[in-house]
N, C-alpha and C. Protein backbone atom coordinates (compact mmCIF):
# COMPACT_ATOMS: atom_id res chain seq x y z
N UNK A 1 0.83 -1.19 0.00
CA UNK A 1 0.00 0.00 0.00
C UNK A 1 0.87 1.25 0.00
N UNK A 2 1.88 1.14 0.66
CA UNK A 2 2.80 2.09 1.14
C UNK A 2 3.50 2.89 -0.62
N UNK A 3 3.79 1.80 -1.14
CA UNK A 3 4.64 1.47 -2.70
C UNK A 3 3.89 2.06 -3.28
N UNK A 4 2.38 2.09 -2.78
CA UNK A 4 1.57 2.09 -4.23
C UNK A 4 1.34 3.93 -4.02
N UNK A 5 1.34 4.40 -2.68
CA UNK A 5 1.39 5.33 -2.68
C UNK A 5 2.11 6.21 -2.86
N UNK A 6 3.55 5.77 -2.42
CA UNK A 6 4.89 6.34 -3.33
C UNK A 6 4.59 6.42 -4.91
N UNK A 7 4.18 5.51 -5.40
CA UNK A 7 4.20 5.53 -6.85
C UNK A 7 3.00 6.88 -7.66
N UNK A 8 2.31 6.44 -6.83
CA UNK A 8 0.77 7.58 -6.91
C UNK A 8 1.76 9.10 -6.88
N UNK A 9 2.50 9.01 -5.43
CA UNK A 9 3.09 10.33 -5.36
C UNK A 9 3.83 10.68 -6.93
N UNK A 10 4.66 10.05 -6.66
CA UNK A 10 5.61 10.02 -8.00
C UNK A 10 5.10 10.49 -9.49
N UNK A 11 3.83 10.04 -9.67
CA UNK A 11 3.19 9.87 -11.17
C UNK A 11 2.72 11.46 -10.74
N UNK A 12 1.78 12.07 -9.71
CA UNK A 12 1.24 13.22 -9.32
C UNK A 12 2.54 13.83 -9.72
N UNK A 13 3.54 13.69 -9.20
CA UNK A 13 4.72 14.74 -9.77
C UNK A 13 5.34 15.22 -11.00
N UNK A 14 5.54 13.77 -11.51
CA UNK A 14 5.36 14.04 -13.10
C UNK A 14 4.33 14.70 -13.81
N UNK A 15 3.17 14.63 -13.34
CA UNK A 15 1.98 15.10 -14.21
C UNK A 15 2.01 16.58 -13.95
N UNK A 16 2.71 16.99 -12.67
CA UNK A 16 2.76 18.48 -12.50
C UNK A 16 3.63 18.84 -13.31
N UNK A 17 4.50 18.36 -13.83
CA UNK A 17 5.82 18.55 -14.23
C UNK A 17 5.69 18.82 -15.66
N UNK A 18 4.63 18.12 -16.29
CA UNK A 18 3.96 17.75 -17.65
C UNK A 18 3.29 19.02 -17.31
N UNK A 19 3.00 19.53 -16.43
CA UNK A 19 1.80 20.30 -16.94
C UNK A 19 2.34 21.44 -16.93
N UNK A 20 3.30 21.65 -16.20
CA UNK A 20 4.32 23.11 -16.34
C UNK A 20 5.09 22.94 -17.73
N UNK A 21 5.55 21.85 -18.10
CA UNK A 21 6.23 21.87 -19.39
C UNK A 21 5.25 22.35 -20.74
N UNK A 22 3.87 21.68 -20.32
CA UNK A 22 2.90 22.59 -21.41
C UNK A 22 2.66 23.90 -21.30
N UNK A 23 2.73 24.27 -20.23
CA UNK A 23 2.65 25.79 -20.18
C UNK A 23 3.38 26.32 -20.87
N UNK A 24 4.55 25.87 -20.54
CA UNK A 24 6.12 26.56 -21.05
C UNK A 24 5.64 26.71 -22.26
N UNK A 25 5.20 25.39 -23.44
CA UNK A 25 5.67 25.03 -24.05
C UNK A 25 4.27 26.32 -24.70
N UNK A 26 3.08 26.70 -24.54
CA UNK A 26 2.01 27.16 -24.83
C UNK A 26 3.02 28.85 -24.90
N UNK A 27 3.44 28.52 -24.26
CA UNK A 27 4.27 30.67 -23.63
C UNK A 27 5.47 30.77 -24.96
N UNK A 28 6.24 29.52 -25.09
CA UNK A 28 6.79 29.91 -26.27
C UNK A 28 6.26 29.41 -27.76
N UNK A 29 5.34 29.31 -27.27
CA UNK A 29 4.28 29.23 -29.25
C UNK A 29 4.14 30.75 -28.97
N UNK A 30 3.05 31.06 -27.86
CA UNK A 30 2.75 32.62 -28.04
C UNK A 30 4.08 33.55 -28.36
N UNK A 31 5.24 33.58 -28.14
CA UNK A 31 6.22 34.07 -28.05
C UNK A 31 6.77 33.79 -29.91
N UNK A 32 6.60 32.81 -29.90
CA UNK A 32 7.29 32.32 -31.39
C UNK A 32 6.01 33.20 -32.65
N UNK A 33 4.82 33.35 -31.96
CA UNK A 33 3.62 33.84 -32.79
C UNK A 33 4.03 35.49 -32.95
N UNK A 34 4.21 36.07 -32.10
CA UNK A 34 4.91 37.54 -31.61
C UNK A 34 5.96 37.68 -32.95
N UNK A 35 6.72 37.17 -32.24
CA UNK A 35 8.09 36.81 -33.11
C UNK A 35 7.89 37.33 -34.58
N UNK A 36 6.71 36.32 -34.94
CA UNK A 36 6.58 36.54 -36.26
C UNK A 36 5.77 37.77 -37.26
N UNK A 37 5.39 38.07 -36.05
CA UNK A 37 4.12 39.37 -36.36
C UNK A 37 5.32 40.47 -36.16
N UNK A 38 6.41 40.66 -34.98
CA UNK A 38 7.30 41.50 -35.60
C UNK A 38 8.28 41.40 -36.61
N UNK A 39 8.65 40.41 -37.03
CA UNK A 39 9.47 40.08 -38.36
C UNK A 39 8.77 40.99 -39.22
N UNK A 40 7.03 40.23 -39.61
CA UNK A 40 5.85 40.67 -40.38
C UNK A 40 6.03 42.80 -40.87
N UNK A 41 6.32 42.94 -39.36
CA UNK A 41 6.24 44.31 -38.90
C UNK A 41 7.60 45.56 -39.32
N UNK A 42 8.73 44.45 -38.98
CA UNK A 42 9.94 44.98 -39.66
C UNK A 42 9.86 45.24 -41.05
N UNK A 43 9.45 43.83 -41.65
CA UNK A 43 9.11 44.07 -43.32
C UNK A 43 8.60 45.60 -43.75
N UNK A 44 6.91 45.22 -43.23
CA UNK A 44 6.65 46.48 -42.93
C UNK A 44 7.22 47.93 -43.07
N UNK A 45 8.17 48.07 -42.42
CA UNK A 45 8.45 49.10 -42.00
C UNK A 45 9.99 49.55 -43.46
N UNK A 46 10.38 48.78 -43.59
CA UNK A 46 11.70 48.21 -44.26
C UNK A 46 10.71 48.81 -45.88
N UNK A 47 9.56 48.51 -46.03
CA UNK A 47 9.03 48.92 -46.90
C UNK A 47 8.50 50.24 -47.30
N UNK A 48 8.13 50.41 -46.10
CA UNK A 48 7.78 52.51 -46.15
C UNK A 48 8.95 53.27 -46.11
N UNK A 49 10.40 52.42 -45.71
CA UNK A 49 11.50 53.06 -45.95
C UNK A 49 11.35 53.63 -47.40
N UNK A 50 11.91 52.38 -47.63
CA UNK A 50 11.80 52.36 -49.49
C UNK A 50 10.62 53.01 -50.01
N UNK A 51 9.45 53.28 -49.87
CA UNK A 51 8.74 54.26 -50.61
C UNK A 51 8.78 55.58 -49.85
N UNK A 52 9.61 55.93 -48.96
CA UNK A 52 9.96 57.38 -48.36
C UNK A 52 11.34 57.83 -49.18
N UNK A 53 11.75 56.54 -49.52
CA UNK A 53 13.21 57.05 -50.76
C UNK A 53 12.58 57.42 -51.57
N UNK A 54 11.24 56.64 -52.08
CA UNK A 54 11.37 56.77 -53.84
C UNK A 54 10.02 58.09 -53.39
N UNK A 55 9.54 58.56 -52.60
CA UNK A 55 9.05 59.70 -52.50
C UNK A 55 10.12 61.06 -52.54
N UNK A 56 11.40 60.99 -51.93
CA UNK A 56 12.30 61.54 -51.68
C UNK A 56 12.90 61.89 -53.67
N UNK A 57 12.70 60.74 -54.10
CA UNK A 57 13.20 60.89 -55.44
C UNK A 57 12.49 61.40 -56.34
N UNK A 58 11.41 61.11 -56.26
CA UNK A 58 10.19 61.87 -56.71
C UNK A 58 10.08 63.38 -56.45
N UNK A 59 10.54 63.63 -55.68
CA UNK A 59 10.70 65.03 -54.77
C UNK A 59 11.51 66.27 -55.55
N UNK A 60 12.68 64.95 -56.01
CA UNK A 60 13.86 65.40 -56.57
C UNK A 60 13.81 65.67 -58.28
N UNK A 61 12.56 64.75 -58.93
CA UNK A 61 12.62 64.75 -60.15
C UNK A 61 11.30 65.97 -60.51
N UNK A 62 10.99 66.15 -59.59
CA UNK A 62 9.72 67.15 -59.56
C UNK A 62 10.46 68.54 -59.76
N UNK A 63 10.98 68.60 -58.80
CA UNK A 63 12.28 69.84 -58.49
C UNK A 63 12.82 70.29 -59.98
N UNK A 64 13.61 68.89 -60.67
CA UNK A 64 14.13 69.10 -61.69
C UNK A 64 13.02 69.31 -63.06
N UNK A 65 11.64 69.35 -62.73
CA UNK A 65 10.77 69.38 -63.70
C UNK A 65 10.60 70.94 -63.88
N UNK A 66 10.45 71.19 -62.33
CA UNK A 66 9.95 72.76 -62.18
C UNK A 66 11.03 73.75 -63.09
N UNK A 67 12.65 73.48 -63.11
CA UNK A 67 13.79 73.72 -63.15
C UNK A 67 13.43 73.91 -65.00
N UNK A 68 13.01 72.67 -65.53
CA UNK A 68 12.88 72.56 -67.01
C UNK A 68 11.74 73.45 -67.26
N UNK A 69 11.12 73.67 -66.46
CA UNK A 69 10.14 74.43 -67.14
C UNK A 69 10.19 75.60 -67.16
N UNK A 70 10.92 76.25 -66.23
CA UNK A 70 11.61 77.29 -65.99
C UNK A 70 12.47 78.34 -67.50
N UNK A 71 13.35 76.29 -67.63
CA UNK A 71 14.25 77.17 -68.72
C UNK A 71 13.38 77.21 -69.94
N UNK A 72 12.21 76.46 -70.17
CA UNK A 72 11.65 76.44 -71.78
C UNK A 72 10.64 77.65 -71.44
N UNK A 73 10.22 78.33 -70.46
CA UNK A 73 9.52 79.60 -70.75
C UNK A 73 11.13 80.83 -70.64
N UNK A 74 12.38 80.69 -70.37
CA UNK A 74 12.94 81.53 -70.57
C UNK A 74 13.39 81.25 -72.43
N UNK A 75 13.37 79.64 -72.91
CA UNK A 75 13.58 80.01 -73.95
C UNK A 75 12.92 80.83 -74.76
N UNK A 76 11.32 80.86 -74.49
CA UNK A 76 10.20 81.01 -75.37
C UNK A 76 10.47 82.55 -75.19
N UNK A 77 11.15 82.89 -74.47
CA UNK A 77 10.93 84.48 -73.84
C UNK A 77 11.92 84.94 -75.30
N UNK A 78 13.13 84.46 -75.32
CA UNK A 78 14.14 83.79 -76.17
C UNK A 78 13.91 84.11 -77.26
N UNK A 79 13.15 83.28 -77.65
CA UNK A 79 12.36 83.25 -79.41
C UNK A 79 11.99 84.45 -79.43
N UNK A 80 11.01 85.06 -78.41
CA UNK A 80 9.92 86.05 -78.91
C UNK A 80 11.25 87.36 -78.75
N UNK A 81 12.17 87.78 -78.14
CA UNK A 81 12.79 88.48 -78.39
C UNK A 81 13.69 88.36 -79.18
N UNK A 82 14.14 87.23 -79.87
CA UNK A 82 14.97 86.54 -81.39
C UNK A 82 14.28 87.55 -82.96
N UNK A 83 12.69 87.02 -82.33
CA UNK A 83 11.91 87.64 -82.99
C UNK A 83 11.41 88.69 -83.51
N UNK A 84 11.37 90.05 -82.69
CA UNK A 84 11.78 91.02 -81.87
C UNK A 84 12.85 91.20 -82.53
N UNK A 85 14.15 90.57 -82.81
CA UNK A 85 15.07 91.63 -83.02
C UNK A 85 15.48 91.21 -84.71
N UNK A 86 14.45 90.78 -85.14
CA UNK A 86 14.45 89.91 -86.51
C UNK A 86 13.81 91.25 -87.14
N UNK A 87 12.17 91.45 -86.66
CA UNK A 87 11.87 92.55 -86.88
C UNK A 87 12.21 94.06 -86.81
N UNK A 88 13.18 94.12 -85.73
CA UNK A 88 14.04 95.12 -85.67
C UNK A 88 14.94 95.30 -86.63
N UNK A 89 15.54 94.49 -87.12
CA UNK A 89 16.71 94.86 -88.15
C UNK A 89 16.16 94.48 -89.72
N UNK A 90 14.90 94.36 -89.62
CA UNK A 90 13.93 94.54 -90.66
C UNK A 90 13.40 96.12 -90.98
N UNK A 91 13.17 96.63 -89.80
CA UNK A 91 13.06 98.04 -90.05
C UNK A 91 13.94 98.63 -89.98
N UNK A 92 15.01 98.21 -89.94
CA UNK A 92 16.49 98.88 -89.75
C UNK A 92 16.90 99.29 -91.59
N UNK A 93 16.52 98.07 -92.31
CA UNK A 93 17.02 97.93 -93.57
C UNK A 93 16.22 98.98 -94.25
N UNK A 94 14.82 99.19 -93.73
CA UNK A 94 14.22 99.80 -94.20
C UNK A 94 14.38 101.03 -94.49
């Protein structure tokens, strides 16, 4: 009887032992689940980098648009005083 109750004890201990190891084992799934949702999250983030560059570049080719447009109304200014002085030395001959 004595044996059988040692043994009873014994198995009760293991089963506590089992049952803390599932815990554990439940805490690092949740942990391993985390894990992956910040990986998920880094990506994430690793990605708005890269479209804060290519906004940044965009930024830059805009800049250089404004710049072109700049110089084709100083050309046009250009022409019309080319023009201007076409007619000028038209009445000059005159």
């Amino acid at each position: 009887m004595l044996r059988r109750s040692l043994m009873l004890i014994e198995l009760l201990k293991l089963s506590l032992m089992l049952t803390v190891f599932l815990k554990l084992s439940l805490m690092l799934t949740e942990l391993l689940k985390l894990s992956l949702i910040l990986t998920e999250l880094l990506k994430l983030s690793l990605i708005d980098t890269e479209l804060l560059k290519l906004s940044l570049i965009l930024t830059e080719l805009l800049k250089l648009s404004l710049i072109v447009t700049e110089l084709l109304q100083l050309s046009l200014m250009l022409t019309e005083f080319l023009k201007l002085s076409l007619i000028h030395t038209d009445l000059l001959k005159l």
